[in-house]
Protein backbone atom coordinates (compact mmCIF):
# COMPACT_ATOMS: atom_id res chain seq x y z
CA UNK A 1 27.92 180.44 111.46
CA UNK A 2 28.32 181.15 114.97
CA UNK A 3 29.93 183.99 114.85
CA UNK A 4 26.77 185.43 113.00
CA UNK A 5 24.49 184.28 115.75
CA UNK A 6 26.66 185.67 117.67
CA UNK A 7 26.14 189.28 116.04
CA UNK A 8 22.11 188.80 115.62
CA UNK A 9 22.29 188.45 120.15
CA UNK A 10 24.51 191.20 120.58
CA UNK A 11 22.21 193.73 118.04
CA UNK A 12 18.79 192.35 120.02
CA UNK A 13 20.59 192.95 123.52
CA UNK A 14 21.35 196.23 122.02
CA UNK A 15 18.17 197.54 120.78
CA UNK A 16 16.28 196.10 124.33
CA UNK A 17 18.45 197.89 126.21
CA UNK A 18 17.98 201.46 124.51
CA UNK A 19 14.38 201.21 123.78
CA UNK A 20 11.97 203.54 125.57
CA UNK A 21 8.25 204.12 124.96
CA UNK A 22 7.16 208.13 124.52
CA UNK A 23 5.12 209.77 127.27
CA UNK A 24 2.13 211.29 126.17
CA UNK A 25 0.33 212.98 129.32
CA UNK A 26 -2.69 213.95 127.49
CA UNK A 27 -3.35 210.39 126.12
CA UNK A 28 -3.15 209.34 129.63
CA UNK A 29 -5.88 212.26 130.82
CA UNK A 30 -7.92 210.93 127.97
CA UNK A 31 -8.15 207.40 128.87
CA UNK A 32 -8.89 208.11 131.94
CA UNK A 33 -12.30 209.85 131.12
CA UNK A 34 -13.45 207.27 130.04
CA UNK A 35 -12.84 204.58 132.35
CA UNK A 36 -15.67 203.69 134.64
CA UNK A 37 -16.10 205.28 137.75
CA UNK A 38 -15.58 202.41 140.70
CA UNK A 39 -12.85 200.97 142.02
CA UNK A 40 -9.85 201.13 140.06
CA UNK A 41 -7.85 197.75 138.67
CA UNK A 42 -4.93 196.79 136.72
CA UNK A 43 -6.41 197.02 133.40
CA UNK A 44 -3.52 199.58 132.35
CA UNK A 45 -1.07 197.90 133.48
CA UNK A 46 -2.00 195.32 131.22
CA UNK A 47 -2.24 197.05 128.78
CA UNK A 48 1.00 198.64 129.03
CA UNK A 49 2.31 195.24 128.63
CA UNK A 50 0.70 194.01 125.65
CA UNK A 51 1.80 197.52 124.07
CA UNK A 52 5.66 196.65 124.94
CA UNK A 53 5.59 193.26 123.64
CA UNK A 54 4.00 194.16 120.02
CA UNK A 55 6.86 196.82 119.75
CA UNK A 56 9.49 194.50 120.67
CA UNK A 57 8.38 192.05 118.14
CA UNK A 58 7.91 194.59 115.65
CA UNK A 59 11.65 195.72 116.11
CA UNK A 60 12.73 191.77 115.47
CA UNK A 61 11.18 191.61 112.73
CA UNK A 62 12.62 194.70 111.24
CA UNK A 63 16.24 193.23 112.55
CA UNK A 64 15.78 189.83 111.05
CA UNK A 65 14.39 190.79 107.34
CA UNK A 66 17.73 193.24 107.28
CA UNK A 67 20.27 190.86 107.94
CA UNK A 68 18.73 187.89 106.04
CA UNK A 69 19.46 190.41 103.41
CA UNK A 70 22.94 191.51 104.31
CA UNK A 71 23.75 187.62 104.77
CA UNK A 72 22.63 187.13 101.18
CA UNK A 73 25.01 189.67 99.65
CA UNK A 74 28.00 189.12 102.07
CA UNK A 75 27.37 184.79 103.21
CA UNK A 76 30.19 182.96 101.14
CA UNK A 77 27.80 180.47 100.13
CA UNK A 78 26.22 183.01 98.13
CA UNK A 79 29.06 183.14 95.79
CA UNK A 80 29.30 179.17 95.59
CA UNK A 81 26.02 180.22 94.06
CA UNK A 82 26.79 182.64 91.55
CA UNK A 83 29.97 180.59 90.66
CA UNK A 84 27.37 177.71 90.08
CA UNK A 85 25.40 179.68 88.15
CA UNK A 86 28.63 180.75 86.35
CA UNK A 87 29.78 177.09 85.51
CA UNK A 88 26.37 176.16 84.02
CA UNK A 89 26.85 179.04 82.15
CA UNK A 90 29.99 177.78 80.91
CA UNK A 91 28.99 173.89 80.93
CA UNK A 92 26.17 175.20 77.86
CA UNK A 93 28.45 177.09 76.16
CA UNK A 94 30.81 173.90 75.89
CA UNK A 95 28.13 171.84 74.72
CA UNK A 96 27.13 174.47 72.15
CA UNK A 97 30.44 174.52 70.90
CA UNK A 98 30.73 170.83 70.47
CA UNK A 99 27.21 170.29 69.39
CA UNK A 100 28.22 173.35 66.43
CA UNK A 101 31.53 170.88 65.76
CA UNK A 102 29.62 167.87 65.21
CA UNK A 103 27.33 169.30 62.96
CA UNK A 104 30.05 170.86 60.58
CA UNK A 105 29.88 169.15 57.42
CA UNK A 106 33.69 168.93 56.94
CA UNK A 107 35.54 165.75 56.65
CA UNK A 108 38.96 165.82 57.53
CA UNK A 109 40.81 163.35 56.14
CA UNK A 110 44.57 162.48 57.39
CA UNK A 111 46.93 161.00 55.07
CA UNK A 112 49.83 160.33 57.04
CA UNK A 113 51.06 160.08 61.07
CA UNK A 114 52.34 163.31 60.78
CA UNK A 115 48.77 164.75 59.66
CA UNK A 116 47.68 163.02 62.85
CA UNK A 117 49.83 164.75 65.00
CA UNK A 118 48.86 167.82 63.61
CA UNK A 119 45.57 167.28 64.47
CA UNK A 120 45.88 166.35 67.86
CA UNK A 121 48.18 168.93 68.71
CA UNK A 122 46.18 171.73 67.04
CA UNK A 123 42.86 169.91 69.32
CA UNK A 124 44.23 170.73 72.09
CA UNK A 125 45.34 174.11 71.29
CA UNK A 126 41.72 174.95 70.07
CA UNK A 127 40.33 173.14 73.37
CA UNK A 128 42.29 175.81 75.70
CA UNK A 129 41.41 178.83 73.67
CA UNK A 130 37.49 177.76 74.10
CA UNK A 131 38.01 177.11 77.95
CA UNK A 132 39.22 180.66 78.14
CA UNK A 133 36.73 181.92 75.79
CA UNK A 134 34.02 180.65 77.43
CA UNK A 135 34.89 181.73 80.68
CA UNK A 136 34.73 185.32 79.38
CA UNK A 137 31.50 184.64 77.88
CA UNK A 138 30.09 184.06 81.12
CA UNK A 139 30.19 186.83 82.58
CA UNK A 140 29.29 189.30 79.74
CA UNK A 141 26.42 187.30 77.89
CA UNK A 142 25.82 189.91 75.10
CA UNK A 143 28.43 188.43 73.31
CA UNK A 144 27.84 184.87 71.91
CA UNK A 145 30.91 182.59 72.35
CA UNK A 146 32.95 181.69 68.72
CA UNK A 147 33.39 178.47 67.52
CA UNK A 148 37.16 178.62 68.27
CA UNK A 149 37.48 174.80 67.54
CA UNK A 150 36.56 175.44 63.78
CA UNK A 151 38.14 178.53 63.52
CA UNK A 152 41.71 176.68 64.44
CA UNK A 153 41.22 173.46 62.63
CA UNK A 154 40.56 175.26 59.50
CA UNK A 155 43.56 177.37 59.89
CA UNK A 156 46.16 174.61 60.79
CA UNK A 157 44.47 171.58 59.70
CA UNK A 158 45.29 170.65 56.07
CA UNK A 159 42.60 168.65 54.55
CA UNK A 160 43.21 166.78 51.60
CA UNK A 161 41.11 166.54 48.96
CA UNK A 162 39.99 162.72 48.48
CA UNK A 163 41.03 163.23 44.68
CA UNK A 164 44.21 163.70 45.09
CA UNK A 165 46.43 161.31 46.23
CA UNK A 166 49.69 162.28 48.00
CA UNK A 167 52.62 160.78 46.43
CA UNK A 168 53.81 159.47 49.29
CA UNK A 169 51.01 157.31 50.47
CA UNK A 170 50.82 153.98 48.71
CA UNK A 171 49.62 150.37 49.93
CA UNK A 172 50.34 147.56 48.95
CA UNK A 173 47.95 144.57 48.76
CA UNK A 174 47.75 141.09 51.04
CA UNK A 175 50.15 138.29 49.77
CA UNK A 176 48.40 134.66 50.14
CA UNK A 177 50.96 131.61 50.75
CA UNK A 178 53.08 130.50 48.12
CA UNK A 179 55.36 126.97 46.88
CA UNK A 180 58.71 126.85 45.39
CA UNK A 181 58.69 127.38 41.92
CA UNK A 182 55.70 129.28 41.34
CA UNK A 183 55.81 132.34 39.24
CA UNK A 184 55.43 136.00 41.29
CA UNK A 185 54.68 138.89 38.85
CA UNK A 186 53.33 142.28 40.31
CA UNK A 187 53.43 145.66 38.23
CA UNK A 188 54.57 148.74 39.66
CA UNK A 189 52.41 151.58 39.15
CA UNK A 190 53.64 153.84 42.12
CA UNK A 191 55.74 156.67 41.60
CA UNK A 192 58.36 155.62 43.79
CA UNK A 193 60.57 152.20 44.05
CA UNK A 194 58.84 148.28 44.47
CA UNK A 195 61.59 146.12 45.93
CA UNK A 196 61.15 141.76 46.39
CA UNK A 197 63.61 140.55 49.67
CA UNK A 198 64.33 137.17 49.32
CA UNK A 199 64.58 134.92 52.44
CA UNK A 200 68.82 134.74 51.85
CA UNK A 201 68.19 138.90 51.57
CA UNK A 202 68.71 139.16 47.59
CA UNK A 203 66.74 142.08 46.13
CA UNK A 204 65.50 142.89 43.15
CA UNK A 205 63.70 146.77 42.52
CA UNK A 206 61.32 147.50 40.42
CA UNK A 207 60.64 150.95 38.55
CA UNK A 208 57.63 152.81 38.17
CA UNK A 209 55.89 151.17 35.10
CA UNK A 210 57.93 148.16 35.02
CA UNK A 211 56.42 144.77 35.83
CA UNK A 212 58.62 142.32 38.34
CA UNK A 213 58.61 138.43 36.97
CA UNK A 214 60.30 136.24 39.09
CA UNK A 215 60.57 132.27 39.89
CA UNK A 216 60.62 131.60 43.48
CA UNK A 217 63.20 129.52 44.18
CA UNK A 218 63.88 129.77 47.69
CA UNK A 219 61.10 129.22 51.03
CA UNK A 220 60.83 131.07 53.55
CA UNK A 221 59.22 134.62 54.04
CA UNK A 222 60.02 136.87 51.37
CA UNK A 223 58.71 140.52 51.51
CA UNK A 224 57.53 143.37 48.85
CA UNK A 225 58.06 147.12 49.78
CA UNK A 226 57.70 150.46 48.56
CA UNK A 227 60.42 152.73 49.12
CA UNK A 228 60.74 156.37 48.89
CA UNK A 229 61.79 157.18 45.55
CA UNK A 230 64.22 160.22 47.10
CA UNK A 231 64.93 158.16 49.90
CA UNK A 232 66.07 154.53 49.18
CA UNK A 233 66.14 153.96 53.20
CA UNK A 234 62.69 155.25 53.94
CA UNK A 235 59.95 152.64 53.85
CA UNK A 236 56.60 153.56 52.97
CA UNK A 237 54.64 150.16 52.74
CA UNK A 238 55.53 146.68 53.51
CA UNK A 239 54.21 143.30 53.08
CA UNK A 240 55.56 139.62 53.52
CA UNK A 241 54.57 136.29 51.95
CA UNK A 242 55.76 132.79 52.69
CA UNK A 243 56.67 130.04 50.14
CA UNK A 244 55.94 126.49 51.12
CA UNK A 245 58.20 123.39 50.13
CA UNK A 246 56.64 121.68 47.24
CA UNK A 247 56.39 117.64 47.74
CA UNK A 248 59.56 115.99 46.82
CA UNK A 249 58.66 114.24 43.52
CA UNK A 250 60.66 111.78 40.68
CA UNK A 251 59.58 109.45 38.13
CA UNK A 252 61.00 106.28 36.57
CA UNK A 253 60.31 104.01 33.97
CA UNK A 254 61.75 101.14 32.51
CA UNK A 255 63.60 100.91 29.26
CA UNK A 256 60.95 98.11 27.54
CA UNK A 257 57.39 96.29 27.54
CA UNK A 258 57.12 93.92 29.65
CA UNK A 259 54.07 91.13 27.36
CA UNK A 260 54.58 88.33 30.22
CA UNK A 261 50.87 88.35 30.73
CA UNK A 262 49.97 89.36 27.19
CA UNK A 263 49.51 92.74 27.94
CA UNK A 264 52.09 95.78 26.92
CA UNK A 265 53.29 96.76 30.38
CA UNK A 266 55.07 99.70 31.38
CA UNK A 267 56.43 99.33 34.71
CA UNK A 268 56.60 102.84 36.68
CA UNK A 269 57.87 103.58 40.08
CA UNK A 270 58.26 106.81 41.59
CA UNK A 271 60.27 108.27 44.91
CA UNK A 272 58.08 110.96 46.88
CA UNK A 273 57.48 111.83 50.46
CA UNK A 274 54.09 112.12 50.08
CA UNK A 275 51.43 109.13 50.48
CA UNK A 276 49.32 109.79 47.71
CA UNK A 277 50.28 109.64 44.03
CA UNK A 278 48.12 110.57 40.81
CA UNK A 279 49.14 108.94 37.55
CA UNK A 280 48.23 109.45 33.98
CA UNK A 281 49.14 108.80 30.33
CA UNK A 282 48.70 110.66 27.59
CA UNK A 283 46.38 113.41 29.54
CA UNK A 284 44.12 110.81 31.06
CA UNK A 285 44.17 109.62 34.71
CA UNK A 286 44.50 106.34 35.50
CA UNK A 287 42.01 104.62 37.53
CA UNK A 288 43.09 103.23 40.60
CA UNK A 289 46.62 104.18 40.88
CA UNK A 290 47.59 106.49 43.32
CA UNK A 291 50.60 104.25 45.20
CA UNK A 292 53.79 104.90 44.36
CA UNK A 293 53.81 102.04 42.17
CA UNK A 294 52.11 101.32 39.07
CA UNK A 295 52.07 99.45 35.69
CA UNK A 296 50.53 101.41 32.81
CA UNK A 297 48.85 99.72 29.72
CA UNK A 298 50.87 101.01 26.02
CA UNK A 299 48.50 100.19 23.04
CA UNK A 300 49.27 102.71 20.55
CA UNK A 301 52.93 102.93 18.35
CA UNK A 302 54.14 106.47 18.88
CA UNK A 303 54.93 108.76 21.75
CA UNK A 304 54.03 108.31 25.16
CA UNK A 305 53.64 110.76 28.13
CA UNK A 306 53.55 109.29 31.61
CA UNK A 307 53.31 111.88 34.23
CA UNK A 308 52.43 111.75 37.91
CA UNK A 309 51.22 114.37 40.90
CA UNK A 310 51.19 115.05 44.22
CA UNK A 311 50.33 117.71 46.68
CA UNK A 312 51.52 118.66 50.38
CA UNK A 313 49.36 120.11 53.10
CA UNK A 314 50.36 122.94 51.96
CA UNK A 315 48.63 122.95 49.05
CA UNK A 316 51.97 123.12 46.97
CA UNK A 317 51.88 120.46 43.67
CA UNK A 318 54.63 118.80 42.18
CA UNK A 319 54.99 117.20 38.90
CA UNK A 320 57.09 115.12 37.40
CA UNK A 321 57.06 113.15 33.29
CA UNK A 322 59.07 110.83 31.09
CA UNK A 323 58.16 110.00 27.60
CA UNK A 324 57.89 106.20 26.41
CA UNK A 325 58.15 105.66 22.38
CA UNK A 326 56.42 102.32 21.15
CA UNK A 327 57.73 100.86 17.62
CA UNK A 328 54.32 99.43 17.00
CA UNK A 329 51.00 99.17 17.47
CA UNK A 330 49.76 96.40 20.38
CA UNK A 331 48.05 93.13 17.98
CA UNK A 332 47.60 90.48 20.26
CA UNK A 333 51.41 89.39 20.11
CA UNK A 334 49.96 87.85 16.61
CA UNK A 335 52.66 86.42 13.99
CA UNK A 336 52.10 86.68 10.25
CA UNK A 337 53.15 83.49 9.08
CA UNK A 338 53.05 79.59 10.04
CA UNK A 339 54.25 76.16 8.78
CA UNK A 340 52.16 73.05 9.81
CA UNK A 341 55.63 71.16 8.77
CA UNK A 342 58.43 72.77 11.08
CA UNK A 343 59.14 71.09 13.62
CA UNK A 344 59.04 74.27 15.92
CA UNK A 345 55.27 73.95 17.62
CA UNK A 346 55.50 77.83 17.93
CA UNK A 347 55.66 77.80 14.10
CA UNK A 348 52.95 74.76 13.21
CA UNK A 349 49.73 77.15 14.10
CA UNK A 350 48.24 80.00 14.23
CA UNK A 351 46.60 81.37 17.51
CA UNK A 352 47.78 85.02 18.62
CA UNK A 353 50.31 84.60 21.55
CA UNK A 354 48.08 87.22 23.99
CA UNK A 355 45.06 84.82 23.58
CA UNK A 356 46.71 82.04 24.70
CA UNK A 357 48.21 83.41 28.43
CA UNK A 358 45.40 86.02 28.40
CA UNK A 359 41.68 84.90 29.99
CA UNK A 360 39.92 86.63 28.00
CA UNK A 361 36.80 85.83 25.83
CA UNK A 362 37.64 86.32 21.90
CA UNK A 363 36.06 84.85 18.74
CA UNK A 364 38.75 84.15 15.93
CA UNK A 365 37.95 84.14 12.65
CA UNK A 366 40.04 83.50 9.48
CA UNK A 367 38.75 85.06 6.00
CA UNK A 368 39.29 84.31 2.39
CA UNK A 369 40.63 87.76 0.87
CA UNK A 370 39.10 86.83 -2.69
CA UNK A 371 35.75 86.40 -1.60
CA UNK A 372 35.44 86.86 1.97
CA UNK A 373 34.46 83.36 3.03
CA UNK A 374 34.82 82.41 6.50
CA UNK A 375 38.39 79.68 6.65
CA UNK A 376 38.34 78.54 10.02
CA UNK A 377 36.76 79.87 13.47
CA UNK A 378 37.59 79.49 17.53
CA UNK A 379 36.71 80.45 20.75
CA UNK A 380 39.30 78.61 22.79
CA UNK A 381 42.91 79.12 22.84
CA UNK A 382 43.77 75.76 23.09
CA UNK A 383 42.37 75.44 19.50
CA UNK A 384 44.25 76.75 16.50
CA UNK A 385 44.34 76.90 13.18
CA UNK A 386 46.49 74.10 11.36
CA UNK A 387 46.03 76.16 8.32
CA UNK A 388 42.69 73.79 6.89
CA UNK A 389 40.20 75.11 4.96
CA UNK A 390 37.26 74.14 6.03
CA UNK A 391 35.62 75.12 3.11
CA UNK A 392 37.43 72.37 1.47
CA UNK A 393 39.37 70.16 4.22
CA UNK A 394 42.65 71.17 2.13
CA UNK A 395 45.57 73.64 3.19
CA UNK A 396 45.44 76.74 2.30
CA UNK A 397 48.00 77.70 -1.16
CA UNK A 398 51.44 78.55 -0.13
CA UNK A 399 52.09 82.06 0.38
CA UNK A 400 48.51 83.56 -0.31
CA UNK A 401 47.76 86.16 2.38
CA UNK A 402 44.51 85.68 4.49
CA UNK A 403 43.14 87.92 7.16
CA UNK A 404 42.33 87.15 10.44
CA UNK A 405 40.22 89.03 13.17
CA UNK A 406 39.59 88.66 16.83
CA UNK A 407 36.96 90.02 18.56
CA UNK A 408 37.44 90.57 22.34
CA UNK A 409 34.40 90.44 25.01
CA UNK A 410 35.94 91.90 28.07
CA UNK A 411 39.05 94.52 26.69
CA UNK A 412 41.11 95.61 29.31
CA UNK A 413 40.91 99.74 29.83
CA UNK A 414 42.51 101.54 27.00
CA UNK A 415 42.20 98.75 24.82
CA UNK A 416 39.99 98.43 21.55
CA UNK A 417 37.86 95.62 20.44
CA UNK A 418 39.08 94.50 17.35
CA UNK A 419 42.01 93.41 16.20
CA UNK A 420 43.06 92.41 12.62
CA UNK A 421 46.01 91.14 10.57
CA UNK A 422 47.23 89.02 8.14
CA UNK A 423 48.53 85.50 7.94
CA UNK A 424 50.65 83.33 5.51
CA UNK A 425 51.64 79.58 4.95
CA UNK A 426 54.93 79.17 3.93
């Protein structure tokens, strides 16, 4: 900057120096005339002066306007300028091109990491060649810039149609927890090889079509893969599960009824690690018994199930049965026949045995089979029957069958209402 100053002094000094004004004698002659006659003053002197200083500013002028234009074309900001200019240029062309990318209705679609390279590296490639292209472009406008993004990704990008799947993409589905013991089935409808790891590392594949049934009987993580079908070591999907320890769990029963109250009880008893324990019989639960003790109620002759449950935090169940056969049918402990003579007082009466260590309310009646008259009644255990009619204050005939019934109040769960049998004096 100063060295332009510099030049702008040096020209002014310059054109001072050199300047003369022309002499024009007959101008001078002319003025005169016309000057008043009187004494003469300084008037052209003056007016010499003014004359010299319009010239000189005239000639400035002149000097300035020509090198505010040779310091346009030859300043280096001036070309900051034009590259400016330039880099908008360029700066709109990019945004063209990206704005003309965005708006392509393509979809590419990438199947696999390698795919993904591809793409990236072919980006960049196609990111270069516009740089370079649009640098051209700005300088020679009359030719519009290509879209040298598209024009590479559709000659190096494979797109796959959405159709058609590639043989060697598969996936393979999210595994929930499992327990020990449960059943894992999964059918194979890849083209290439399903394989189950065990936690101890046994395998078992699977071919296309075929359907994998297994019981898991180990925990610990096991994991499901697909594996290239031309290369065994190549893994093209994987997926682990995890099976849970199911609650340790055994039943036990004893051998016979146990009538000490007057009830048929089956004593059960079970060894578990968990605190809670569900028990049934024959399909139904039984109220209040979840400890790992309980005494179950056996009414019915035939077979028995007695099964109980339990369940982890894991969520994993166990199970565990027995089966209990009863010879007969639960009547009260009742005998069928009595002797008011024998000297056994277990054998001089007849009350049935549950009534009489039971506290329970009944009504016993004894019926004449011929005509159904009512033999004897009672409500209280203490009170049985001596074998009286008391129809007629006699005994009953010897061996002539009567029937008796007993009609509970308050039965115990599972039990019926009525009972009924027959009775005999001998």
């Amino acid at each position: 900057m100063m060295d332009g100053n510099k030049q702008i002094e040096d020209r002014f000094r310059e054109s001072l120096e050199s300047f003369e004004l022309p002499y024009d004698a007959e101008a001078w002659t002319s003025l005169e005339k016309k000057l008043p006659k009187g004494p003469k003053t300084n008037y052209l002197k003056w007016g010499f002066g003014v004359a010299t200083v319009l010239v000189i500013v005239g000639i400035i002028s002149v000097l300035l306007v020509n090198h505010s234009a040779d310091t346009a074309n030859t300043h280096p900001e001036g070309k900051v300028n034009n590259d400016s200019k330039n880099t908008k240029v360029e700066k709109q062309s990019e945004d063209n091109l990206l704005r003309k990318n965005d708006e392509s209705p393509k979809k590419i679609i990438l199947n696999s990491p390698k795919e993904i390279t591809s793409l990236k590296n072919t980006t960049e490639i196609a990111s270069e060649h516009t740089t370079v292209h649009n640098s051209v472009s700005a300088s020679d406008n009359t030719n519009p810039p290509l879209n040298s993004l598209n024009v590479v990704l559709s000659n190096e990008t494979k797109v796959q149609d959405p159709s058609k799947k590639s043989s060697n993409i598969v996936q393979l589905p999210d595994f929930a927890s499992k327990c020990y013991g449960d059943i894992f089935e999964m059918l194979n409808k890849e083209e290439h090889t399903l394989v189950l790891t065990s936690p101890s590392g046994k395998k078992i594949q699977i071919q296309k079509g075929d359907k994998l049934t297994c019981t898991l009987e180990e925990t610990g993580v096991y994991t499901i893969s697909y594996t290239d079908r031309l290369q065994s070591n190549s893994i093209l999907d994987e997926k682990s599960f995890t099976v849970n320890k199911s609650p340790m769990l055994e039943l036990q029963i004893a051998d016979e009824l146990d009538y000490e109250t007057g009830l048929p009880v089956l004593h059960g008893e079970c060894s578990t690690n968990e605190t809670i324990v569900r028990w049934s019989l024959n399909g139904k639960v039984c109220e209040n018994a979840n400890h790992v003790k309980h005494d179950l109620l056996l009414f019915d002759k035939g077979r028995n199930i007695i099964e109980i449950s339990a369940q982890n935090d894991f969520g994993c169940k166990a199970k565990s049965s027995r089966i209990f056969h009863l010879q007969e049918d639960y009547n009260l402990l009742a005998v069928n026949s009595f002797s008011p003579s024998s000297n056994d007082a277990r054998r001089m009466n007849f009350m049935p045995y549950a009534l009489t260590v039971r506290n329970v309310p009944f009504v016993l009646t004894v019926l004449d089979p011929d005509n159904s008259g009512t033999v004897f009644t009672s409500t209280d255990a203490s009170q049985p029957w001596d074998g009286i009619d008391r129809r007629t204050g006699n005994l009953i005939p010897l061996d002539k069958a009567y029937i008796w019934r007993v009609v509970l109040s308050k039965p115990v769960q599972g039990e019926k209402l009525v009972y009924t049998g027959s009775i005999v004096r001998f």
